[in-house]
Each structure stands twice: as C-alpha cells, then as structure tokens.
Protein backbone atom coordinates (compact mmCIF):
# COMPACT_ATOMS: atom_id res chain seq x y z
CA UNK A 1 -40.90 -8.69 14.77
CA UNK A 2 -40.42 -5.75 12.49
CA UNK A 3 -38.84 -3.55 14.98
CA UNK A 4 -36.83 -6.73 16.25
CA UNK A 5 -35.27 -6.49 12.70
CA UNK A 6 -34.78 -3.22 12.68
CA UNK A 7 -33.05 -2.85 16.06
CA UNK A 8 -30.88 -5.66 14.81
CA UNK A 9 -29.66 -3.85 12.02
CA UNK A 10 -29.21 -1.09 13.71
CA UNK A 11 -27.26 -2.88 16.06
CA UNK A 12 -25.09 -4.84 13.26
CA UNK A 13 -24.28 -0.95 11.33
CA UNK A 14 -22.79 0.11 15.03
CA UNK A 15 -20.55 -2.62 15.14
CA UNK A 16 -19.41 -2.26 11.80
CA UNK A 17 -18.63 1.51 12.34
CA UNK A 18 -16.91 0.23 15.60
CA UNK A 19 -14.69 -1.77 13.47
CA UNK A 20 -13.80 -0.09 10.83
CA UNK A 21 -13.02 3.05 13.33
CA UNK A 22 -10.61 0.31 15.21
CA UNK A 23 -9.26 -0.92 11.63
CA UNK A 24 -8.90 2.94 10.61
CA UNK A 25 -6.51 3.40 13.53
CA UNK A 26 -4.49 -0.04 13.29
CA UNK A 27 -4.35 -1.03 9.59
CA UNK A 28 -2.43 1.89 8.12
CA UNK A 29 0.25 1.73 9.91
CA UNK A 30 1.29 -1.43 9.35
CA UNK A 31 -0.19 -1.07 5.74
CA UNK A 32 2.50 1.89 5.66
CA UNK A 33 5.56 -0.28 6.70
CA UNK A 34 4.73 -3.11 4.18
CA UNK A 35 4.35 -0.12 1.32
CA UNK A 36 8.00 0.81 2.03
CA UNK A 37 9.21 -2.85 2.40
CA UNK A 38 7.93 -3.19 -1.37
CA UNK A 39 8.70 -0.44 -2.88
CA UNK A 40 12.48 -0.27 -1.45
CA UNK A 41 12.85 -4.13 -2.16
CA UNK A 42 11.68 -3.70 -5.38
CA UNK A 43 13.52 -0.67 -6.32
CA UNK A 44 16.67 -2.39 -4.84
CA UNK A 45 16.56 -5.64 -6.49
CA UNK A 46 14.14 -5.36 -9.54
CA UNK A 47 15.59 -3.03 -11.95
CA UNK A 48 15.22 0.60 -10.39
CA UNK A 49 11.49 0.39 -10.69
CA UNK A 50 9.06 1.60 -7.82
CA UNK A 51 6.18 -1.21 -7.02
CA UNK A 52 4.34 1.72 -5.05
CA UNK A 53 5.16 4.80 -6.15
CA UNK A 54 3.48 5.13 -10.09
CA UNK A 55 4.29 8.71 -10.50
CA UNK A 56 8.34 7.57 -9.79
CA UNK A 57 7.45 5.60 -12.80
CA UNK A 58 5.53 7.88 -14.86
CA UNK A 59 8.54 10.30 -14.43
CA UNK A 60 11.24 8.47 -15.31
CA UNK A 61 9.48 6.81 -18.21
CA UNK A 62 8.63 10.19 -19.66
CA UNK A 63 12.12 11.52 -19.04
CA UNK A 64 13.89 8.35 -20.76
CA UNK A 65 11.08 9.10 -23.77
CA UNK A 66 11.82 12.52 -24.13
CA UNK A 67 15.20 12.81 -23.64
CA UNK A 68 15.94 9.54 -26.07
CA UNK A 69 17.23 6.89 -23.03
CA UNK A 70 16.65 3.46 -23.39
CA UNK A 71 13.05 2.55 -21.93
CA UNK A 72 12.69 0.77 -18.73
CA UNK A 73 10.56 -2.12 -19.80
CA UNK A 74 9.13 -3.21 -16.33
CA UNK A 75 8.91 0.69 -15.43
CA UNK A 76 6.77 1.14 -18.83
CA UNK A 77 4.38 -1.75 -17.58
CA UNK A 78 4.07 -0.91 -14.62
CA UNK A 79 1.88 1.63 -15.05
CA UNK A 80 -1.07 0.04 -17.22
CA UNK A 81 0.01 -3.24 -14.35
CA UNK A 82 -0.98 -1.20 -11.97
CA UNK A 83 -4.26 0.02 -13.59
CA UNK A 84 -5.39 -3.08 -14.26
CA UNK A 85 -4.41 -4.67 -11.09
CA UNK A 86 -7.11 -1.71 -9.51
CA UNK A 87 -9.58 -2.60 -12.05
CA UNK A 88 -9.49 -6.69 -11.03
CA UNK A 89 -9.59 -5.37 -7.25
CA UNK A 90 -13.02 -3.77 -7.90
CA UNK A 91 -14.08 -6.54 -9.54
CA UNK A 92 -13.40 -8.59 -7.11
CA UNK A 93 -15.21 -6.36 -4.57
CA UNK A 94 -18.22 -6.18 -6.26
CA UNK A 95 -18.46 -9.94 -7.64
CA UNK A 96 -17.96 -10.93 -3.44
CA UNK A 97 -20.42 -8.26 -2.73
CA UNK A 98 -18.91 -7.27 0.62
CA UNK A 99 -18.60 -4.72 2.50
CA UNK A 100 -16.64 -2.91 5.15
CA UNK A 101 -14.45 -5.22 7.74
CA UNK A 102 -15.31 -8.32 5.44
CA UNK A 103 -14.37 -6.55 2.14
CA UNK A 104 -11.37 -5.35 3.98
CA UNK A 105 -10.00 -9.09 5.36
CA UNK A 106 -10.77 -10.14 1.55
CA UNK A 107 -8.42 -7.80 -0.39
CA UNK A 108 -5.88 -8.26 2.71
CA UNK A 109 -6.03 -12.03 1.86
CA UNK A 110 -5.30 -10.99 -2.07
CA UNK A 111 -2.59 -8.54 -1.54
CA UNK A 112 -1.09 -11.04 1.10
CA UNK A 113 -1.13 -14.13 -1.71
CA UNK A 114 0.12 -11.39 -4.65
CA UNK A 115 3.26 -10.65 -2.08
CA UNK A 116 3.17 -14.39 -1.26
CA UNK A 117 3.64 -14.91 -5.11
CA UNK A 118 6.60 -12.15 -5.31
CA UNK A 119 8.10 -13.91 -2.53
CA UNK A 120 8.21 -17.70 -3.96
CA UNK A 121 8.86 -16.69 -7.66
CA UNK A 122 11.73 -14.44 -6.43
CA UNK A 123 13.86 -16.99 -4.29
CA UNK A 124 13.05 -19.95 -7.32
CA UNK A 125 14.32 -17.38 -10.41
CA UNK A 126 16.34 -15.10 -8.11
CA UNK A 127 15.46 -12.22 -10.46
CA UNK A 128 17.97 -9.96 -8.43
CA UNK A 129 20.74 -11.34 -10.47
CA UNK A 130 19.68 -9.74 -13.52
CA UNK A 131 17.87 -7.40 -12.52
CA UNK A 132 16.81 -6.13 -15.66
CA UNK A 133 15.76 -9.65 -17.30
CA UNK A 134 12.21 -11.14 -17.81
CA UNK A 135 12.21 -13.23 -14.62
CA UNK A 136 12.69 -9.48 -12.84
CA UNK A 137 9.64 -7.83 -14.48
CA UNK A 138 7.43 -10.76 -13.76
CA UNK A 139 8.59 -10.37 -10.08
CA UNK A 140 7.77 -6.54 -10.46
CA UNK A 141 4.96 -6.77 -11.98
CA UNK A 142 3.45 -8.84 -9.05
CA UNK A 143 5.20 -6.63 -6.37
CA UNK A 144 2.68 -3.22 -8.69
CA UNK A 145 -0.06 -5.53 -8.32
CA UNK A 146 0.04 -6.61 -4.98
CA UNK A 147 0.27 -2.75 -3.94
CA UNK A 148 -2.65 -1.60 -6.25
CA UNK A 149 -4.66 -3.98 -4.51
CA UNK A 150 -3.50 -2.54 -1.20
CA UNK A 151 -4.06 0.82 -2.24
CA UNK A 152 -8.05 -0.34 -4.14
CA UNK A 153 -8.50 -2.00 -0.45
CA UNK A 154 -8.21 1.47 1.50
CA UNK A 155 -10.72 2.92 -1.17
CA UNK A 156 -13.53 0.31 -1.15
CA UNK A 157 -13.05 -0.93 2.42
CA UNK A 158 -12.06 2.11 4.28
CA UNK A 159 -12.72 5.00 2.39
CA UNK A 160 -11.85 7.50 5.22
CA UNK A 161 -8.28 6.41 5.65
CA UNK A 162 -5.30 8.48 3.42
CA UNK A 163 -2.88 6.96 0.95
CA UNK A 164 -0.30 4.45 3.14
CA UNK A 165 1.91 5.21 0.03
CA UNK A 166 1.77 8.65 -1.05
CA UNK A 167 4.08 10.11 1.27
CA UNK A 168 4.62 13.29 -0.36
CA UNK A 169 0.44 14.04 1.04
CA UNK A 170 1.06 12.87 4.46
CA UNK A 171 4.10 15.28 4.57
CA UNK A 172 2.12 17.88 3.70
CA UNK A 173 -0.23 17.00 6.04
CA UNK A 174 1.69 16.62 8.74
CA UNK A 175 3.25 19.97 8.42
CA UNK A 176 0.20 22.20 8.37
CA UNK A 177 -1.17 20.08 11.16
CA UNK A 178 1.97 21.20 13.31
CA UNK A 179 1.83 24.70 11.54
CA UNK A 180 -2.20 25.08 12.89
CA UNK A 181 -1.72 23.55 16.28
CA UNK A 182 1.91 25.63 17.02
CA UNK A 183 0.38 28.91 15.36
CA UNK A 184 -1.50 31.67 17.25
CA UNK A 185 -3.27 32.64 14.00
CA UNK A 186 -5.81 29.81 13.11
CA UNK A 187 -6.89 31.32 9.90
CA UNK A 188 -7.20 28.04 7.90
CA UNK A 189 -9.39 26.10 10.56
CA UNK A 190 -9.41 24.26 13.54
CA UNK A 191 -6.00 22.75 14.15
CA UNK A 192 -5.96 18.58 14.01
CA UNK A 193 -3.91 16.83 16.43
CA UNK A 194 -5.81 13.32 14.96
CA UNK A 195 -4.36 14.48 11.36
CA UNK A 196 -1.08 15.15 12.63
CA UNK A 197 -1.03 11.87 14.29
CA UNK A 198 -2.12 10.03 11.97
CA UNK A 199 -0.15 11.24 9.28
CA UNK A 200 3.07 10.81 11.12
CA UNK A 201 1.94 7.57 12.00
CA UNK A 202 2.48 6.42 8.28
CA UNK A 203 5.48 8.58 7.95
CA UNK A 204 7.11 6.64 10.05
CA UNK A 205 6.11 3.55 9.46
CA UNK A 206 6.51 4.18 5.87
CA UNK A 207 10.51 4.91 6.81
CA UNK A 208 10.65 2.15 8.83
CA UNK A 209 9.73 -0.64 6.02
CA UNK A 210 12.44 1.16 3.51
CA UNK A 211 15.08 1.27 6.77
CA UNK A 212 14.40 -2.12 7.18
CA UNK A 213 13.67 -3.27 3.56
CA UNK A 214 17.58 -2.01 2.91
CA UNK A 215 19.15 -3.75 5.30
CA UNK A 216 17.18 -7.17 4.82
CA UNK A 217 17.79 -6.74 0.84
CA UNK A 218 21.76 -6.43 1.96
CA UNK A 219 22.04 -9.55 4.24
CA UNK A 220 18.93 -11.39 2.57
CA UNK A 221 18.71 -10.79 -0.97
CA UNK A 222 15.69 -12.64 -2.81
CA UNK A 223 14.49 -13.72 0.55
CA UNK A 224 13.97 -10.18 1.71
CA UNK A 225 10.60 -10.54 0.38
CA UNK A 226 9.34 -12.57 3.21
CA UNK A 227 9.26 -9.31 5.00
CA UNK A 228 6.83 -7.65 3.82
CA UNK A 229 4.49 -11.15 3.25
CA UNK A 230 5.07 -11.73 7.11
CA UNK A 231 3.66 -7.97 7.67
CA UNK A 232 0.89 -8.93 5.38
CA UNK A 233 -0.13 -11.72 7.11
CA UNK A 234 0.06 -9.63 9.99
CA UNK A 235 -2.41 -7.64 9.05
CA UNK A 236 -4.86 -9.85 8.19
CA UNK A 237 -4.30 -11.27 12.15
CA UNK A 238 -4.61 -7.77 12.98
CA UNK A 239 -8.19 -7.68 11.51
C-alpha cells in the first residue's frame, strides 16, 4: 500500500509538471494581450495613468514632484495600490493553500472579477468623462489591482514564466536571442530559439491588446473594458 501511495504521487507531480509546462506555453500570451488592453484603456480613458506599467508611474510622479507640477492623484496611488493589491494576492494564495494549475485558475478567477469590477463601475459612472475625477481613480485603482494580481499569479503559480507586462525585458530578450542564434561567435552561451519565441510571443501579443485597446476605446468608450474581461475569462477557459 505504501508504494501504491507513493507511485500515486509520483504520478499526480507528473501531471502537474505536464500542466503547468502546457499553461507556461498558452497563458502568457493571452495574459500579454489583456496587459496591453489595460494598460492602453486605462491610460486612454483614466487620467494618463498606466494600470500595468508602475515604473510609468513612478516616473512621472517623481518628475511632477521635482520639477513642482501638479501631482497626479490616481498616478500617486497607484503605486502603494499596486503593492498592496500583491500583498492581498499572496494572502490569498497561502490562506487557499494551493498550488500550481489550481493556484493558477484561482488568481485567474480574481483578476477576471477585479477587471469584471473595472468594467461595470466604468459604464455606470462613465469615469472617461472626467477623467481626472474620483469616479476615474476608483476605476484605476481597480484596473492596478486587477494587474498586480495578474502579475502575483505568474510568480506563485508559474514561477518559470517572464513578466507579460514588462516589455522593455522581453525586448531585450528577444534581441540577444536573435543576436546568439544569427551570430557565428557564441561567446555568451548557447543560443535560445524557446527564449526568442517566447519572448516575441508576448511582444506581440502585448501590441496587439494596445492596437486593439485604441481602437475599441475610440468606437467604444467605457465599454471598451469588456475587452480585456472577455480575454480574462478566456483564460480561465483556457486553463
């Protein structure tokens, strides 16, 4: 019976490495596309603030401080929003006490119902009228949330998978990849056609949600938000 048990677990660990290999390969992507649906939506009708990119923030809250321009409110928040929002992710990994594939399908169920959020608050207040009102920064500071619980999901859940945000790392990525596999002089290591793919597998789907995300804001408005909730709920399918 012991080694019945043991085999079993065994058995169970392969799958899950299965999985999360599959959910490595499919997830990102499409992770990727809802990132730049948010953060171009957000940027577009919520006050100039970016939902997924913190260090846009960061910079133009330190250049409005130091160079004596009225402060961004929702851009201020966003930041310690977004720290917070990480913190409540892990906390709501570790009081579920999953792991892996399930802890992944959770926090895709919490980022889809944050965006879900964004989505119904938005077309009730239409906060793109004033985009720079209270109803706006609410809106925002659900859009930062939802997208720090994406970004806590690919570090709990799939540790091995890069930023679907940071684009400025899968760039760089991409390039050396390219660089190593096109270069006769290997000097910096084996070259990584799976890197290269992969990275210009968010790249693209990373311009494809902003491409998108700017026409749907154009013909859409407040509704443009279903977007990237559709996506999300997409994802969770996917899983």
């Amino acid at each position: 019976m012991p080694n019945t048990v043991a085999l079993q677990n065994v058995s169970n660990q392969a799958d899950d490495t299965v999985e999360l290999s599959r959910l490595g390969d499919h997830l990102p992507p499409l992770l990727s596309v809802v990132a730049g649906m948010v953060d171009l939506i957000g940027f577009f009708t919520l006050g100039n603030i970016f939902t997924a990119h913190i260090t846009g923030n960061l910079v133009l809250v330190t250049a409005a401080a130091v160079r004596g321009g009225p402060l961004n409110l929702a851009q201020t928040m966003a930041i310690p929003v977004f720290m917070l929002a990480v913190a409540a992710t892990w906390v709501i990994a570790q009081a579920s006490d999953k792991h892996g594939q399930v802890l992944a399908r959770l926090l895709l169920e919490v980022q889809f119902f944050l965006l879900a959020a964004v989505l119904i608050f938005s077309v009730v207040t239409r906060p793109s009228t004033d985009p720079h009102g209270m109803m706006a920064g609410i809106a925002a500071m659900l859009a930062v949330s939802a997208m720090a619980c994406q970004f806590a999901l690919l570090r709990l859940a799939l540790p091995q998978v890069v930023s679907t945000a940071v684009m400025t790392g899968n760039l760089t990525n991409a390039i050396l990849s390219l660089i190593e596999l096109l270069s006769k002089r290997r000097s910096f290591g084996l070259p990584d056609a799976a890197r290269l793919k992969r990275s210009l597998r968010l790249l693209v789907g990373f311009l494809v949600g902003c491409l998108v995300a700017a026409v749907a804001v154009s013909v859409l408005a407040d509704w443009a938000w279903a977007l990237p909730v559709a996506l999300a709920g997409l994802a969770i399918v996917v899983h």
